[in-house]
C-alpha atoms as a PDB file:
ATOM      1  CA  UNK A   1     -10.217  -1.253   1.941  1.00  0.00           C
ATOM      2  CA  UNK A   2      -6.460  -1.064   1.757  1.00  0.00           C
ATOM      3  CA  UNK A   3      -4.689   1.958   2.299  1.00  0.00           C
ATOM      4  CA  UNK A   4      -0.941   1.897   1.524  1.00  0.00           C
ATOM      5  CA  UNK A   5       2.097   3.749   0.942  1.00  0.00           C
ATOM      6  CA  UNK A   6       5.581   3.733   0.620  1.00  0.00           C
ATOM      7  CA  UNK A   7       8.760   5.500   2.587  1.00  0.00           C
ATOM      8  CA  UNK A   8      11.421   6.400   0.346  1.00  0.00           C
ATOM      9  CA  UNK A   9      15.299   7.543   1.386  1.00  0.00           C
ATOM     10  CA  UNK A  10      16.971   9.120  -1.998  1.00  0.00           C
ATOM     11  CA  UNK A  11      20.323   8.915  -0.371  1.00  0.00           C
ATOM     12  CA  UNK A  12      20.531   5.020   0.259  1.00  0.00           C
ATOM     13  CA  UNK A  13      17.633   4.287  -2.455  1.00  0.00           C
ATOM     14  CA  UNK A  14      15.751   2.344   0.419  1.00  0.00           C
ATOM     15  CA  UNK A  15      12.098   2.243   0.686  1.00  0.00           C
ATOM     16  CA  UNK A  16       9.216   0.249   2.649  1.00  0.00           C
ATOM     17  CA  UNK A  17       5.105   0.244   2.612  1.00  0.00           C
ATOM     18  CA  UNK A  18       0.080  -1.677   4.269  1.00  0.00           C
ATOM     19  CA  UNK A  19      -2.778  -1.298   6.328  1.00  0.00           C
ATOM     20  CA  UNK A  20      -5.714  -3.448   5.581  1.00  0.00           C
ATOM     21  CA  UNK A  21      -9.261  -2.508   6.502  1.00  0.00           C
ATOM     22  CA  UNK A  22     -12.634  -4.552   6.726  1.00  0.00           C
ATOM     23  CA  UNK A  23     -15.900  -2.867   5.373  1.00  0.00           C
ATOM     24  CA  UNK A  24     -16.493  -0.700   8.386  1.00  0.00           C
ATOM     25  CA  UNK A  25     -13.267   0.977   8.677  1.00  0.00           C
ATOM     26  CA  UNK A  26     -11.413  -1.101  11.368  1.00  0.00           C
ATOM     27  CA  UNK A  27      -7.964  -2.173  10.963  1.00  0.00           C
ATOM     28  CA  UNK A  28      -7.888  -5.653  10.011  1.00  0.00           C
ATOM     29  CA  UNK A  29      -4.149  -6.418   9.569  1.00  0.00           C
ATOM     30  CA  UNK A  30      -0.953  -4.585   8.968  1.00  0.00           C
ATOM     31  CA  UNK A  31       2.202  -4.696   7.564  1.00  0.00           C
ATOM     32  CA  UNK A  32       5.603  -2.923   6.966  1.00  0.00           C
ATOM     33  CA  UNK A  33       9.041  -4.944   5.002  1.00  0.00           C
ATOM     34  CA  UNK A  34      11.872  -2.954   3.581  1.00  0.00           C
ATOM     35  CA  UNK A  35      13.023  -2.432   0.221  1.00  0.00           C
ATOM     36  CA  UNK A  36      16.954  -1.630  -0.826  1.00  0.00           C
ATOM     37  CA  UNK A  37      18.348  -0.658  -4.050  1.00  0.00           C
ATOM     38  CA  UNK A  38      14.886   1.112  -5.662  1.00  0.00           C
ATOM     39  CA  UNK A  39      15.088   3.619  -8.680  1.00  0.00           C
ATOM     40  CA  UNK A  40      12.882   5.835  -7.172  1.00  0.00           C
ATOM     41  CA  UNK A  41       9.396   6.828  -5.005  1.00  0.00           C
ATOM     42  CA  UNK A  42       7.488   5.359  -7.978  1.00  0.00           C
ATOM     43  CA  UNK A  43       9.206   2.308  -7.846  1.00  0.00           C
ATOM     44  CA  UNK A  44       8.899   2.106  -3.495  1.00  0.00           C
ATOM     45  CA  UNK A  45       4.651   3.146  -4.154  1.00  0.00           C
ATOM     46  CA  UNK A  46       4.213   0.489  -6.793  1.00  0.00           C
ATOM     47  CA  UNK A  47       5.884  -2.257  -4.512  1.00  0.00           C
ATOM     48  CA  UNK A  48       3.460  -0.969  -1.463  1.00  0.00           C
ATOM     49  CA  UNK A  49       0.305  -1.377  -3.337  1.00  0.00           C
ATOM     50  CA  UNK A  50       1.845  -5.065  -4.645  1.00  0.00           C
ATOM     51  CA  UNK A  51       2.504  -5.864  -1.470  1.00  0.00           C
ATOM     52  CA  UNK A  52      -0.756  -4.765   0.173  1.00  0.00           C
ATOM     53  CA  UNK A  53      -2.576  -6.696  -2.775  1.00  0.00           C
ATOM     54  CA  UNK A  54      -1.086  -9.736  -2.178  1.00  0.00           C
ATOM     55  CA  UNK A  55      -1.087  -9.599   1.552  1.00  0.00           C
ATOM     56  CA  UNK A  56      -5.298  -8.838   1.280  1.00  0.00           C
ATOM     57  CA  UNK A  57      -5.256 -11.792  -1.220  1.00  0.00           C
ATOM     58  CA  UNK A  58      -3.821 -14.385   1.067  1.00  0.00           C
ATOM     59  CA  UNK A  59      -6.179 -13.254   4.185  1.00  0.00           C
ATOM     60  CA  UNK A  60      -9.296 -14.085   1.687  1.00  0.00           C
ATOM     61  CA  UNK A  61     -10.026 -10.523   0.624  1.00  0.00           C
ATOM     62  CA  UNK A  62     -11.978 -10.508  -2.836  1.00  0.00           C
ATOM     63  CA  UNK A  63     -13.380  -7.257  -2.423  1.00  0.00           C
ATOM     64  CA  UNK A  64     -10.772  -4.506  -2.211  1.00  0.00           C
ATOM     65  CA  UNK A  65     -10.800  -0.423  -2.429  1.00  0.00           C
ATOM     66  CA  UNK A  66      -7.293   0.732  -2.846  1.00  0.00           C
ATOM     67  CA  UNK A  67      -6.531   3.817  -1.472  1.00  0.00           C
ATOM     68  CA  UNK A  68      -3.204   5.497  -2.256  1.00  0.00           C
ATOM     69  CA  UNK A  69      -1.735   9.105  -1.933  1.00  0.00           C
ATOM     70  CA  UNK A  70       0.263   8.869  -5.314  1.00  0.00           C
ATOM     71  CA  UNK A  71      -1.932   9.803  -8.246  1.00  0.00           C
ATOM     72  CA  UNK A  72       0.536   8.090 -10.369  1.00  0.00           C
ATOM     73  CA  UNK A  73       0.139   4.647  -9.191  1.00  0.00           C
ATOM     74  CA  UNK A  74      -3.252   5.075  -9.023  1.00  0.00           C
ATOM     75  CA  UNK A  75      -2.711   6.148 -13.226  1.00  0.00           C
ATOM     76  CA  UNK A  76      -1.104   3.281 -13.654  1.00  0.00           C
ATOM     77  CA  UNK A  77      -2.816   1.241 -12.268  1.00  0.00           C
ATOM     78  CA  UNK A  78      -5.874   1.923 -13.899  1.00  0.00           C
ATOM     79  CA  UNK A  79      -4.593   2.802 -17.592  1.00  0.00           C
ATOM     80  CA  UNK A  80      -1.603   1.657 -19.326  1.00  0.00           C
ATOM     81  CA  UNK A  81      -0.203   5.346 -19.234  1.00  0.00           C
ATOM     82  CA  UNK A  82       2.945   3.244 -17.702  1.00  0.00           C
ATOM     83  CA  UNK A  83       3.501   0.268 -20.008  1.00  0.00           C
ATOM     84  CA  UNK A  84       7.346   1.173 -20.532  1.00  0.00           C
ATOM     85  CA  UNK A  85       7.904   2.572 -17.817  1.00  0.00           C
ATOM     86  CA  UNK A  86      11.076   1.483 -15.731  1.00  0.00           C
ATOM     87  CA  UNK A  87       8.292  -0.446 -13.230  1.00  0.00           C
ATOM     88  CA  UNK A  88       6.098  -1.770 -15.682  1.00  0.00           C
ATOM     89  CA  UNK A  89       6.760  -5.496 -14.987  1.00  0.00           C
ATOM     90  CA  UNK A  90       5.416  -4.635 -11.420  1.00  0.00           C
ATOM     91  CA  UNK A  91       2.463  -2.515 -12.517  1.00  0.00           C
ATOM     92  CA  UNK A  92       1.320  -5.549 -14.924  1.00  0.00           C
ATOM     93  CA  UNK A  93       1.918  -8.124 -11.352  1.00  0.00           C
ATOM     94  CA  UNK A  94      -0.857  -5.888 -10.101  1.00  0.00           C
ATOM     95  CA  UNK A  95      -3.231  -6.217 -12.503  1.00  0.00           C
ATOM     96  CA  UNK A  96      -2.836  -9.826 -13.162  1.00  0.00           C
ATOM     97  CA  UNK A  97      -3.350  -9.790  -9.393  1.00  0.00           C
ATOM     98  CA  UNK A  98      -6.898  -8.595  -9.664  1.00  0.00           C
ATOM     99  CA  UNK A  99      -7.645  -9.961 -12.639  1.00  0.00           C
ATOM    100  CA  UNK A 100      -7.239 -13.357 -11.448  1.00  0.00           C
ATOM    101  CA  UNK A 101      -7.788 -13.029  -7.954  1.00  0.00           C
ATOM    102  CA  UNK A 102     -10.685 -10.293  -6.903  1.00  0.00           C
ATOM    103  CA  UNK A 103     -14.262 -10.294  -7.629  1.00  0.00           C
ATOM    104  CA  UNK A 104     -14.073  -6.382  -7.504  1.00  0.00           C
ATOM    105  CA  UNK A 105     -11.376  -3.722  -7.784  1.00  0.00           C
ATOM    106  CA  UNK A 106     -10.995  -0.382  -7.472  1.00  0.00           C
ATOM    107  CA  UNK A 107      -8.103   2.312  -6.924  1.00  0.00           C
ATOM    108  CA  UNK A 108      -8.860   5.760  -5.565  1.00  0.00           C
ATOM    109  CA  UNK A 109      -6.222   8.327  -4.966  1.00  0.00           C
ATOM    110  CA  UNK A 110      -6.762   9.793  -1.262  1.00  0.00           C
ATOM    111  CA  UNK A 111      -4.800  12.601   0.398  1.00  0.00           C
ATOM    112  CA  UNK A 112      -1.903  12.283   3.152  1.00  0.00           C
ATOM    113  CA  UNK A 113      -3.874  13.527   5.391  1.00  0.00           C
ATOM    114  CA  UNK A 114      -6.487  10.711   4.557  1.00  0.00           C
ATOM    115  CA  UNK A 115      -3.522   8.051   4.436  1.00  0.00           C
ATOM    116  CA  UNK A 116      -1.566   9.060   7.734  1.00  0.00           C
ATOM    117  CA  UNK A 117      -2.172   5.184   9.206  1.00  0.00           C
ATOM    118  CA  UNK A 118      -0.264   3.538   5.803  1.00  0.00           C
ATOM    119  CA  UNK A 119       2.056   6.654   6.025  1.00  0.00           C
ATOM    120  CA  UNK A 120       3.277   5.440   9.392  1.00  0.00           C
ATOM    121  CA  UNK A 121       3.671   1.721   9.117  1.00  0.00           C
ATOM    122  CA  UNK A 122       5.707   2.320   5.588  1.00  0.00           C
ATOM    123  CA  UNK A 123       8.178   4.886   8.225  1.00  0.00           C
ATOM    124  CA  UNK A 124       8.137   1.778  10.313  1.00  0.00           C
ATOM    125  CA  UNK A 125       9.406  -0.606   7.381  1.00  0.00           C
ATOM    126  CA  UNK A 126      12.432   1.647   7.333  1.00  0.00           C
ATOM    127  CA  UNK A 127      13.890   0.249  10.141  1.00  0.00           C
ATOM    128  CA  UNK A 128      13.356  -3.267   8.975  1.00  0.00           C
ATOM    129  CA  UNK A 129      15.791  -5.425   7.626  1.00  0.00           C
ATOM    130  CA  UNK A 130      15.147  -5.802   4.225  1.00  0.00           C
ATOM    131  CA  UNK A 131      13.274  -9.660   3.519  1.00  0.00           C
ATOM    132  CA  UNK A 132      11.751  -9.248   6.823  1.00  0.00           C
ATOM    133  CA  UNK A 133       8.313  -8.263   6.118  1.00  0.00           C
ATOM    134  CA  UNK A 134       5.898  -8.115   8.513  1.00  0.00           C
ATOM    135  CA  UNK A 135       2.405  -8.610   8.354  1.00  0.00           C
ATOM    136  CA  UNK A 136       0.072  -9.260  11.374  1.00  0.00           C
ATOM    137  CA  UNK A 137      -2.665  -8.893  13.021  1.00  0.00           C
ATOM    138  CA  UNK A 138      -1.496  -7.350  15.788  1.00  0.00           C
ATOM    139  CA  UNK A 139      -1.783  -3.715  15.001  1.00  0.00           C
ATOM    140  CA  UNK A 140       0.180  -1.371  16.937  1.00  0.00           C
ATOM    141  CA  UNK A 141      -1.811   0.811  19.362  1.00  0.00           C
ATOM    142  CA  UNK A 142      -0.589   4.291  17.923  1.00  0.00           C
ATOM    143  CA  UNK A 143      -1.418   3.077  14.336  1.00  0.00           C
ATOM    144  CA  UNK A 144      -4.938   2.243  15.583  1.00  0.00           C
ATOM    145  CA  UNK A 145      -5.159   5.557  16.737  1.00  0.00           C
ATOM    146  CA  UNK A 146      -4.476   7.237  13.687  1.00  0.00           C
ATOM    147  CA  UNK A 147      -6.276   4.731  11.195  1.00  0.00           C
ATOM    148  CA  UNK A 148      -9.223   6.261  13.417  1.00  0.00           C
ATOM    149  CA  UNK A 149      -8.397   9.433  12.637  1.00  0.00           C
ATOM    150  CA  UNK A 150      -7.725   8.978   8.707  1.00  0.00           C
ATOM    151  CA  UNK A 151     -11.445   7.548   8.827  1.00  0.00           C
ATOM    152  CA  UNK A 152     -13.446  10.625  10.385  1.00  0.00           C
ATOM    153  CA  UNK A 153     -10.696  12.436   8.262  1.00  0.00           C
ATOM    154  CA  UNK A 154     -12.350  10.734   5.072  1.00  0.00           C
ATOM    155  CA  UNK A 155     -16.018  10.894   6.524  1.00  0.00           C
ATOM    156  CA  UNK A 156     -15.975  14.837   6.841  1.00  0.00           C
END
């Protein structure tokens, strides 16, 4: 399961995003990178789910539940409601993604309060330098703590 989700600042148009679970709930890997010059929180939510796709593709994941707390990625990633929008080149990078790279897909919108681990690492990416992505195994402590939380969050 990946949740993700993006930070966006309107007033410098920066953004970030990942966290990356295994099938029982525990945080597998994370990751947070930093994004300048975007057109808007679509644009920032659309480049978290890339990245978290591609970052779950090159650990071996072939199995993956996206989770995301913006209903309109999740639209667009499962219709072609999007197909001219401004960030339709990325939204089609997704889907060729799982098309030619997962055995099984699917994209579930979840609420903040079930998406407070991805919410925090993407406020973390804000204070990267932008190209610096990071993506590791070594999962900060608090953002165990929380992906914890988001899963008895999602349980009850």
């Amino acid at each position: 399961k990946i949740n993700c989700d993006a930070s966006f600042q309107p007033s410098n148009m920066n953004g970030s995003w990942v966290i990356i679970r295994d099938s029982d709930g525990d945080v597998v890997l994370s990751g947070s990178g930093k994004v300048n010059h975007l057109l808007s929180a679509f644009q920032a939510e659309v480049i978290a789910c890339l990245q978290s796709l591609q970052a779950a593709i090159n650990i071996g994941v072939c199995h993956v539940i996206l989770e995301t707390d913006a209903v309109l990625v999740q639209q667009a990633i499962l219709t072609d409601s999007h197909d001219h929008s401004p960030v339709a080149g990325l939204i089609e990078e997704i889907k060729d993604l799982v098309a030619s790279n997962l055995l099984s897909f699917s994209c579930a919108f979840v609420p903040r309060s079930c998406n407070r681990a991805a919410h925090e690492m993407a406020a973390l990416g804000l204070s990267c330098v932008e190209g610096a992505e990071h993506v590791s195994c070594d999962v900060p402590e608090t953002i165990y703590v929380i992906a914890a939380d988001d899963l008895l969050g999602s349980i009850n």
